[in-house]
PDB file of N, CA and C in Angstrom:
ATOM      1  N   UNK A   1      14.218  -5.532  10.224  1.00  0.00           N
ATOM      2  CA  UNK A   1      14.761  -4.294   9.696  1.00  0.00           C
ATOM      3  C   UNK A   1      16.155  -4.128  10.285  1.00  0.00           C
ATOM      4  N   UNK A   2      16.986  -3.816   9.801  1.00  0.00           N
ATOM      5  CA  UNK A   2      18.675  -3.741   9.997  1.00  0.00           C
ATOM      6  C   UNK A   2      18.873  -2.124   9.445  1.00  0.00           C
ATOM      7  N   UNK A   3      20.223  -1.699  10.280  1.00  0.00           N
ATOM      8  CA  UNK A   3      20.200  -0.332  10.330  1.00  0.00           C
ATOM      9  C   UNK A   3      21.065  -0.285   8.580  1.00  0.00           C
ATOM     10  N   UNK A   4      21.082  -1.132   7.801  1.00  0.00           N
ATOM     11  CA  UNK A   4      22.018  -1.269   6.543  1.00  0.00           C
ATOM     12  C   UNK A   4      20.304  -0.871   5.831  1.00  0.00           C
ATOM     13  N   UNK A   5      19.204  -1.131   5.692  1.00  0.00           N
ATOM     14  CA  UNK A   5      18.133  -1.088   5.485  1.00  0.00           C
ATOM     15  C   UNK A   5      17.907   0.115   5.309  1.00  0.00           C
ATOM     16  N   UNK A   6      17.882   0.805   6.475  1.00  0.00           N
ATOM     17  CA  UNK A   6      17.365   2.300   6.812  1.00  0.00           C
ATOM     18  C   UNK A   6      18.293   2.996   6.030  1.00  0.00           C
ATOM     19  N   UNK A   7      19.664   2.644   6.064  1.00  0.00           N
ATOM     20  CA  UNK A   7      20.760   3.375   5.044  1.00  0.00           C
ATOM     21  C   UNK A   7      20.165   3.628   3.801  1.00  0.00           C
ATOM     22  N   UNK A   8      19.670   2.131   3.193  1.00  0.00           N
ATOM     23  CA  UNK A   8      19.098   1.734   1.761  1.00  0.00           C
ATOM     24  C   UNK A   8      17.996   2.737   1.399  1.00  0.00           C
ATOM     25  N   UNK A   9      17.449   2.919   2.836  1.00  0.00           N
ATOM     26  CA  UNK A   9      15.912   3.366   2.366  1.00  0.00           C
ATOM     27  C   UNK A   9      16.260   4.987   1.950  1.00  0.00           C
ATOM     28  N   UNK A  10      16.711   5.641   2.975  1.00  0.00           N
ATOM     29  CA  UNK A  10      16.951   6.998   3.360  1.00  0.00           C
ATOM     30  C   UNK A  10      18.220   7.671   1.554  1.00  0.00           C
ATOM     31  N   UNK A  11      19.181   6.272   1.656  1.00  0.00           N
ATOM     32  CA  UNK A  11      19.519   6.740   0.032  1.00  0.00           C
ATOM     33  C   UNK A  11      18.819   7.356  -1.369  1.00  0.00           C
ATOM     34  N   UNK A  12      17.982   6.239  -1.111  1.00  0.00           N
ATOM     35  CA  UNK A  12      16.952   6.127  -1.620  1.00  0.00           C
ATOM     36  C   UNK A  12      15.731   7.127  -1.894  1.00  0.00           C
ATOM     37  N   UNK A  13      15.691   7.764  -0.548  1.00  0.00           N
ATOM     38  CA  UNK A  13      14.741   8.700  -0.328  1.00  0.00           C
ATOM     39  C   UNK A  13      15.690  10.415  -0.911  1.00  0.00           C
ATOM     40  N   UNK A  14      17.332  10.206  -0.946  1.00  0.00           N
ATOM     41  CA  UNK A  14      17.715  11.173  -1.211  1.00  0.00           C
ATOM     42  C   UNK A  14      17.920  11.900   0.333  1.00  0.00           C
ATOM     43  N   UNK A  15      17.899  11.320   1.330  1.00  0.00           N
ATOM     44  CA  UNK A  15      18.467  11.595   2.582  1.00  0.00           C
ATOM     45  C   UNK A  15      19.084  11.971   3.541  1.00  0.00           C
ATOM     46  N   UNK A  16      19.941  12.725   4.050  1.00  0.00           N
ATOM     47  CA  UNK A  16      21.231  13.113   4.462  1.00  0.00           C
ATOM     48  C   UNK A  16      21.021  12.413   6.200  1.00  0.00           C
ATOM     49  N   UNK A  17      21.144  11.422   6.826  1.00  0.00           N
ATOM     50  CA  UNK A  17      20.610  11.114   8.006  1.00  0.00           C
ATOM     51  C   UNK A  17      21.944  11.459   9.129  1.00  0.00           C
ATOM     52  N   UNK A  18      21.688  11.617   9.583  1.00  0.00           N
ATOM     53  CA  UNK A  18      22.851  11.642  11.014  1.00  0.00           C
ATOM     54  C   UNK A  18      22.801  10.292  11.630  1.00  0.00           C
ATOM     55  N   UNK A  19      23.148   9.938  12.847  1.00  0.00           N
ATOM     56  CA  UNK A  19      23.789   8.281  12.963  1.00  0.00           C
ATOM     57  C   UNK A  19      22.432   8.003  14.174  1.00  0.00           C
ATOM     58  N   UNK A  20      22.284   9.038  14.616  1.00  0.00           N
ATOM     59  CA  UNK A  20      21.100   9.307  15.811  1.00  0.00           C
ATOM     60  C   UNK A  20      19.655   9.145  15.415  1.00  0.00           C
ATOM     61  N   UNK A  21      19.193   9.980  14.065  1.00  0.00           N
ATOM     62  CA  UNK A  21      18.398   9.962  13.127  1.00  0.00           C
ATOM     63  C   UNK A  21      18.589   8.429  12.356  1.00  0.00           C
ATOM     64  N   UNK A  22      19.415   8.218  12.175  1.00  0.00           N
ATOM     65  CA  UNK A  22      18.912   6.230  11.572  1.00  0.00           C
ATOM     66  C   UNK A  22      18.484   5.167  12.828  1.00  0.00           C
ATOM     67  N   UNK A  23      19.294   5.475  14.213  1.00  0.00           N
ATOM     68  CA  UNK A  23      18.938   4.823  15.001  1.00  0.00           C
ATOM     69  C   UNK A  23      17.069   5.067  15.699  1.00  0.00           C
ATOM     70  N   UNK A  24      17.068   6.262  15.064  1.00  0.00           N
ATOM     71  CA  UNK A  24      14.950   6.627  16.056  1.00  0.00           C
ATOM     72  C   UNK A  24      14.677   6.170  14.787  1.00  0.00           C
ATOM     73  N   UNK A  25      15.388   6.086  13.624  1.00  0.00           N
ATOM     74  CA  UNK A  25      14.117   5.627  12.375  1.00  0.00           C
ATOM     75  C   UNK A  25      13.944   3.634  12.345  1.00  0.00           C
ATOM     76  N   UNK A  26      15.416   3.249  12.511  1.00  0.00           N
ATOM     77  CA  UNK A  26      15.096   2.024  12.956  1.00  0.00           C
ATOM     78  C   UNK A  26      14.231   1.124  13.991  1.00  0.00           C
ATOM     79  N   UNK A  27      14.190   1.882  15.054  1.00  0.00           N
ATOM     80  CA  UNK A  27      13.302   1.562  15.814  1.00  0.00           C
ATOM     81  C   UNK A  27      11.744   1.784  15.234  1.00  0.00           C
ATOM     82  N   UNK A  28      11.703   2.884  14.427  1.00  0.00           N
ATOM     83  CA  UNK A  28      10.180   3.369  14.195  1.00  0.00           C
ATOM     84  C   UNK A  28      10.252   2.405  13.337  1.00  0.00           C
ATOM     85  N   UNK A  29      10.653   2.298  12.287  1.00  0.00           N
ATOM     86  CA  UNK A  29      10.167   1.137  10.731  1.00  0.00           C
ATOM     87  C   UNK A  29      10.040  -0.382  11.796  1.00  0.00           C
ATOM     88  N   UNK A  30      10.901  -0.586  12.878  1.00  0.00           N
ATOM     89  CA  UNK A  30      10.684  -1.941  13.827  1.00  0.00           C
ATOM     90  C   UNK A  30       9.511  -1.733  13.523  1.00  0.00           C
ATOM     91  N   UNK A  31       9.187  -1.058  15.009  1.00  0.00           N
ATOM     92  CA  UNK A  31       7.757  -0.854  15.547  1.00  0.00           C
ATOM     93  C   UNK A  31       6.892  -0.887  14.181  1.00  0.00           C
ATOM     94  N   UNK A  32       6.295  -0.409  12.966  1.00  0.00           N
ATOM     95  CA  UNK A  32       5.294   0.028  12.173  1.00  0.00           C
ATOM     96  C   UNK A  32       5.408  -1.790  11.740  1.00  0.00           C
ATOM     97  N   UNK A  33       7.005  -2.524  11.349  1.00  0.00           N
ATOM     98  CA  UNK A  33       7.033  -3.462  10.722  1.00  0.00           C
ATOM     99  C   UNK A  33       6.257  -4.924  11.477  1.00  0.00           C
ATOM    100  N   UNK A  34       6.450  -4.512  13.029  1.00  0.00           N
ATOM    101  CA  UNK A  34       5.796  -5.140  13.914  1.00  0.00           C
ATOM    102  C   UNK A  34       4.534  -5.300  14.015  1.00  0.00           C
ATOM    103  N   UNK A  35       3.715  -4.063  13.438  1.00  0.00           N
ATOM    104  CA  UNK A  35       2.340  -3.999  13.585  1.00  0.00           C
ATOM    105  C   UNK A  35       2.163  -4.927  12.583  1.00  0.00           C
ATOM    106  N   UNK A  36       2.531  -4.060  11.791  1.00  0.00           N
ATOM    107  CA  UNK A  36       2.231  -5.288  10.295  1.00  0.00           C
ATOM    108  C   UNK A  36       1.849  -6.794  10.422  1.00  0.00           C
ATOM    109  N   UNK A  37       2.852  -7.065  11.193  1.00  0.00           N
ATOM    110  CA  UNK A  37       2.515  -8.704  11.402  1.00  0.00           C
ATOM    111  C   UNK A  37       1.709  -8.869  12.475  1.00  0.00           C
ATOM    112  N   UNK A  38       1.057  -8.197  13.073  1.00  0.00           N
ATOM    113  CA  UNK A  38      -0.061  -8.102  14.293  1.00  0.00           C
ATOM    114  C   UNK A  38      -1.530  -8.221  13.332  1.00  0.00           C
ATOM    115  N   UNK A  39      -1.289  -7.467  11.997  1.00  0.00           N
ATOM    116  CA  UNK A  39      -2.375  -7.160  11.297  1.00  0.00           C
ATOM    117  C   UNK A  39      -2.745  -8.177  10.904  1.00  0.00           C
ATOM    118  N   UNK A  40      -1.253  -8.956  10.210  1.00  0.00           N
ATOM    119  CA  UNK A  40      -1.535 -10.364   9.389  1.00  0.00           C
ATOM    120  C   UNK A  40      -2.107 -11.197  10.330  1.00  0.00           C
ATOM    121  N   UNK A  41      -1.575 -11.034  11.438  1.00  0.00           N
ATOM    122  CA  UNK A  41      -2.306 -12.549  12.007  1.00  0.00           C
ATOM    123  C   UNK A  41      -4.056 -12.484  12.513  1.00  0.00           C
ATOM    124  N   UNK A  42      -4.183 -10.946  12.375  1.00  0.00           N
ATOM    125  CA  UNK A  42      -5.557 -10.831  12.990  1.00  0.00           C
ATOM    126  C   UNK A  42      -6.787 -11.296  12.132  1.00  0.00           C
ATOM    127  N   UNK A  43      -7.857 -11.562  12.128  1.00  0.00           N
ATOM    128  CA  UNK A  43      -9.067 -12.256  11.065  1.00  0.00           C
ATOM    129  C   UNK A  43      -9.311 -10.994  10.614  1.00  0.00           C
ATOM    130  N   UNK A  44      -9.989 -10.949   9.032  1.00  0.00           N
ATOM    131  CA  UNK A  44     -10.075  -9.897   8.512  1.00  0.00           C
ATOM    132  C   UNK A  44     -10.698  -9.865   7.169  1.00  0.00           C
ATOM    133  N   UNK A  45     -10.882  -9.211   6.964  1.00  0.00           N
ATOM    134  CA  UNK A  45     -12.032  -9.249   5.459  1.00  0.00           C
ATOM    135  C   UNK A  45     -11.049 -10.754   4.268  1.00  0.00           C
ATOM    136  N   UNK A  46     -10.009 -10.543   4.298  1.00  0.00           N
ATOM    137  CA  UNK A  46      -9.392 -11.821   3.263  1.00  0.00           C
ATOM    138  C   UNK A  46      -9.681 -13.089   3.812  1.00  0.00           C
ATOM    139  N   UNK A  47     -10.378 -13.399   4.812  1.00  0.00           N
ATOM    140  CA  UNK A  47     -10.577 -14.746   5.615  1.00  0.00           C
ATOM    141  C   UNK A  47     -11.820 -14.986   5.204  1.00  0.00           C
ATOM    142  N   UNK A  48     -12.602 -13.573   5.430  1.00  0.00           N
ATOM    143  CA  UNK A  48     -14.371 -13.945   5.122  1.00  0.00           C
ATOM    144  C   UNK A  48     -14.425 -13.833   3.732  1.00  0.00           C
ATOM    145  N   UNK A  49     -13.373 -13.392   3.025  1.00  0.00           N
ATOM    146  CA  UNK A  49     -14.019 -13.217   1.411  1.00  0.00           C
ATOM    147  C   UNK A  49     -13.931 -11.449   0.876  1.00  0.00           C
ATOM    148  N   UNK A  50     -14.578 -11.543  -0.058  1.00  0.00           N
ATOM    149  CA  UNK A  50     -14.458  -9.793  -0.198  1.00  0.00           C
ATOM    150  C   UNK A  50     -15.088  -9.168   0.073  1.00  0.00           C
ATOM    151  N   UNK A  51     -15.261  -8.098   0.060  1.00  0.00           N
ATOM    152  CA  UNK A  51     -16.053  -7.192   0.887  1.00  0.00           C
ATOM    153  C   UNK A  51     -16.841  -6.268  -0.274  1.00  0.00           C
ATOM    154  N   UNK A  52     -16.740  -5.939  -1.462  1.00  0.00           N
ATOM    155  CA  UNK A  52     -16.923  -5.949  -2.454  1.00  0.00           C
ATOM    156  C   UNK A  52     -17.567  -7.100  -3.115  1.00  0.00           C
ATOM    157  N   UNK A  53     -18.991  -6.833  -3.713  1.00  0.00           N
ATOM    158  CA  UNK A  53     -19.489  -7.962  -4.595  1.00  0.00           C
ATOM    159  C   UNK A  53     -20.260  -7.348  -5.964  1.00  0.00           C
ATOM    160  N   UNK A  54     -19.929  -7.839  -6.704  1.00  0.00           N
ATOM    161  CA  UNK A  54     -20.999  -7.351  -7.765  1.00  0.00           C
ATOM    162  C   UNK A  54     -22.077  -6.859  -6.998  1.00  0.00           C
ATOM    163  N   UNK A  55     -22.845  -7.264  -6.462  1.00  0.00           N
ATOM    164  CA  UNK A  55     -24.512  -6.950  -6.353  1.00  0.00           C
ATOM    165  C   UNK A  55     -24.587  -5.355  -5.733  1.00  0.00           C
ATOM    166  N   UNK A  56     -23.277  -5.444  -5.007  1.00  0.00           N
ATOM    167  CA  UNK A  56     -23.546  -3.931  -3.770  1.00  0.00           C
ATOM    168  C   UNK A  56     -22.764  -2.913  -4.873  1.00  0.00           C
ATOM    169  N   UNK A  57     -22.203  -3.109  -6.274  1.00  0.00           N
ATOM    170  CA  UNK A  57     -21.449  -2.214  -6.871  1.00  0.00           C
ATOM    171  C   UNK A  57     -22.688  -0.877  -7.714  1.00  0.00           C
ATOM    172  N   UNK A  58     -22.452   0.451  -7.900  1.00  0.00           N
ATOM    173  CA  UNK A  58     -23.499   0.732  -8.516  1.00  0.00           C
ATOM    174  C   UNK A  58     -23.475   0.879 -10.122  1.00  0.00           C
ATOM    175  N   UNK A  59     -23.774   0.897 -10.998  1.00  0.00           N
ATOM    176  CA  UNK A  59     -23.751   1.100 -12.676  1.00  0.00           C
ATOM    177  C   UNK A  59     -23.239   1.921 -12.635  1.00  0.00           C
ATOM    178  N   UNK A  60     -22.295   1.829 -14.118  1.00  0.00           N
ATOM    179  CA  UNK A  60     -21.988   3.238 -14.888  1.00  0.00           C
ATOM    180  C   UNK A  60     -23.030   3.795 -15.430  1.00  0.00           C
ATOM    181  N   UNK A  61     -23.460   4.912 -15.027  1.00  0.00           N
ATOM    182  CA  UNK A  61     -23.822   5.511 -16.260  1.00  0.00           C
ATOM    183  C   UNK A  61     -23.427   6.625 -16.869  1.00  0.00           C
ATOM    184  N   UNK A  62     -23.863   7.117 -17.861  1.00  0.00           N
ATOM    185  CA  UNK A  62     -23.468   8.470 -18.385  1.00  0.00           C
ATOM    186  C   UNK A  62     -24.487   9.819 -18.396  1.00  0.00           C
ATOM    187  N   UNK A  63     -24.148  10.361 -17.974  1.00  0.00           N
ATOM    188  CA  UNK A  63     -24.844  11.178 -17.949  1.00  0.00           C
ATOM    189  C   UNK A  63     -24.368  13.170 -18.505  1.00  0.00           C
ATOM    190  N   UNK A  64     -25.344  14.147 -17.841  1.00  0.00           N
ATOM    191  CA  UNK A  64     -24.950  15.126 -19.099  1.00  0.00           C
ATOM    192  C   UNK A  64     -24.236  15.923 -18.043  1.00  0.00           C
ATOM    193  N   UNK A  65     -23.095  16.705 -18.909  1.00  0.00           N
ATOM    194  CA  UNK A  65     -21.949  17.035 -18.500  1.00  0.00           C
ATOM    195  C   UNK A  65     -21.847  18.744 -18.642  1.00  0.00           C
ATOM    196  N   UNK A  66     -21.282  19.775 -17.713  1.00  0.00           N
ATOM    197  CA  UNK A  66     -21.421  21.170 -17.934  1.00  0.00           C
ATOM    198  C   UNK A  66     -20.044  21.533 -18.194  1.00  0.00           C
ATOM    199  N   UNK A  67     -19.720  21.642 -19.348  1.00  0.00           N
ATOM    200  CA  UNK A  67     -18.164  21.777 -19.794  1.00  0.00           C
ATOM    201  C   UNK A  67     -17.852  23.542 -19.508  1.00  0.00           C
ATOM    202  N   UNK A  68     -18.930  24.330 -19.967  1.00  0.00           N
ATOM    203  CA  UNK A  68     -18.943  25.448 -19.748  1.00  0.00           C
ATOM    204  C   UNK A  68     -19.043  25.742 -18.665  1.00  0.00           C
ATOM    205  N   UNK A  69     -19.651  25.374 -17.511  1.00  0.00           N
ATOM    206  CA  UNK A  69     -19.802  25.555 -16.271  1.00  0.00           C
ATOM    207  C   UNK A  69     -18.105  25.135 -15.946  1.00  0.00           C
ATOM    208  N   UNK A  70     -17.826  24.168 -15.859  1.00  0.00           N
ATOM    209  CA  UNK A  70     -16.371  23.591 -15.744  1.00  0.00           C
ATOM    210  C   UNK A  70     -15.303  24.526 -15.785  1.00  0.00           C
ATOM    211  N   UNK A  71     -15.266  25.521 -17.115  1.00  0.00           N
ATOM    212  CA  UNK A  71     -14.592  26.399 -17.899  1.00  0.00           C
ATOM    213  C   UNK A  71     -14.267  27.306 -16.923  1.00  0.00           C
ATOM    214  N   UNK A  72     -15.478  27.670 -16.158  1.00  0.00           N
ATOM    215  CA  UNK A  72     -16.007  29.123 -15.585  1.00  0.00           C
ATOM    216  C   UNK A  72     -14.721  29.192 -14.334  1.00  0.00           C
ATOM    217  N   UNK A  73     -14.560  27.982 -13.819  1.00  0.00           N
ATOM    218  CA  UNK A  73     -13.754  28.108 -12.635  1.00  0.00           C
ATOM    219  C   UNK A  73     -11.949  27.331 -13.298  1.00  0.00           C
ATOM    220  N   UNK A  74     -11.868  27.925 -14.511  1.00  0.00           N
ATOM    221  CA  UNK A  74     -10.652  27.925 -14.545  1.00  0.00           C
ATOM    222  C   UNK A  74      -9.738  29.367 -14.979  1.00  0.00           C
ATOM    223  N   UNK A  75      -8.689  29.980 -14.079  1.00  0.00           N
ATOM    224  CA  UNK A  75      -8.321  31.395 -14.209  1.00  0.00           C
ATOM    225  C   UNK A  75      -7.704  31.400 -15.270  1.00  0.00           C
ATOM    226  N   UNK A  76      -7.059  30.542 -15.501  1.00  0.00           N
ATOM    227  CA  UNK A  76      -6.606  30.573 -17.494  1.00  0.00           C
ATOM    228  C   UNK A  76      -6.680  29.898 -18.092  1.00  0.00           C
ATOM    229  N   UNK A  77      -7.072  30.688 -19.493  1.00  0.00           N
ATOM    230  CA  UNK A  77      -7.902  30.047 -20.665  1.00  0.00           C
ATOM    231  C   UNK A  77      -7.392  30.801 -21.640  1.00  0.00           C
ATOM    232  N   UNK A  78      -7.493  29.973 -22.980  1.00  0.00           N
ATOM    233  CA  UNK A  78      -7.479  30.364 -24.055  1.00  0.00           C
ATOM    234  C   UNK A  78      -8.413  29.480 -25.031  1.00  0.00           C
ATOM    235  N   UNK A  79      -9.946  30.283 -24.959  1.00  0.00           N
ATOM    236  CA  UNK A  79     -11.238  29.693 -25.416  1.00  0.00           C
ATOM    237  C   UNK A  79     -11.351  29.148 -24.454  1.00  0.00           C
ATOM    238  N   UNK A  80     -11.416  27.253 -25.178  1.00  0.00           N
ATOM    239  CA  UNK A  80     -11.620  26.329 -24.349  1.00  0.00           C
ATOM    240  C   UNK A  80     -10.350  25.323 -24.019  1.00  0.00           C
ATOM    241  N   UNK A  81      -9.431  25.863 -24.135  1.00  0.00           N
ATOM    242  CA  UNK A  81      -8.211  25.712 -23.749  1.00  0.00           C
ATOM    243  C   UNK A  81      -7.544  25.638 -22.249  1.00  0.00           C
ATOM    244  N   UNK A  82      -7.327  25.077 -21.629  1.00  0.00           N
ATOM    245  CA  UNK A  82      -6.650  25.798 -19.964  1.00  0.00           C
ATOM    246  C   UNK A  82      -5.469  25.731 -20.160  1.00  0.00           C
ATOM    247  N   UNK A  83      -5.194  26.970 -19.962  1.00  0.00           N
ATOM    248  CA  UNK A  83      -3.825  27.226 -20.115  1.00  0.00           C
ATOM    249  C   UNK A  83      -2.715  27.004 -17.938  1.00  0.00           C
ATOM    250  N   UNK A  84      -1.777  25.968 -18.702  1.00  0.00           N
ATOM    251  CA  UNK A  84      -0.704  25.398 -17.262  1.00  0.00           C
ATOM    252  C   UNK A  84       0.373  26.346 -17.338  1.00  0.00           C
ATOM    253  N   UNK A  85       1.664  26.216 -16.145  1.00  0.00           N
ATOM    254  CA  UNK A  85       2.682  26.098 -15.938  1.00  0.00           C
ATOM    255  C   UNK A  85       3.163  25.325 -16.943  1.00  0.00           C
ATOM    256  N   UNK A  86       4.471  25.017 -17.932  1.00  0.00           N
ATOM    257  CA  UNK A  86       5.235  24.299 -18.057  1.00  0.00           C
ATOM    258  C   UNK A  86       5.725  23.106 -17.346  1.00  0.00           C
ATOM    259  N   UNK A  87       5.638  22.284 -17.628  1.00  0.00           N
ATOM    260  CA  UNK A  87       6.101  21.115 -16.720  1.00  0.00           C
ATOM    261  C   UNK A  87       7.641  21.195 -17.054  1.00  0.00           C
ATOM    262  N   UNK A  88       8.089  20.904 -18.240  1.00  0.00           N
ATOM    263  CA  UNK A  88       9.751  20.537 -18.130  1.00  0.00           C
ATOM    264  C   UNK A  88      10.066  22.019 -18.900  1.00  0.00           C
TER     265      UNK A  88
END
């Protein structure tokens, strides 16, 4: 990680950093980037295989559904409508 990085990132993020504030964040993304590769090298479920198998997954099924009950805990409505905020 290079402090041109943290620039990239923090742009990125929409950022305003001070020169003090990139230098504690560089060190922190070090450090987290460091673990990272502590993780990779450690043995771990991708060595033994998956951890997930068909057999332990459970079925879909379908089953019956309370739309009206559902309804009950929404504060606005129109019918069966829920009425939002505007997004744009």
């Amino acid at each position: 990680m290079s402090l041109e990085s943290v620039r990239r990132l923090a742009g990125l993020s929409r950022l305003n950093l001070t020169a003090s504030e990139e230098e504690r964040l560089l060190s922190e993304f070090s450090s987290i980037l460091e673990y990272f590769k502590v993780l990779d090298r450690s043995a771990g479920p991708a060595e033994d295989g998956p951890t997930v198998t068909p057999a332990n997954l459970r079925r879909d099924e379908v089953g019956p559904s309370d739309g009206d009950g559902v309804m009950k805990g929404v504060p606005r409505r129109k019918g069966r409508l829920v009425r939002a905020p505007r997004v744009f």
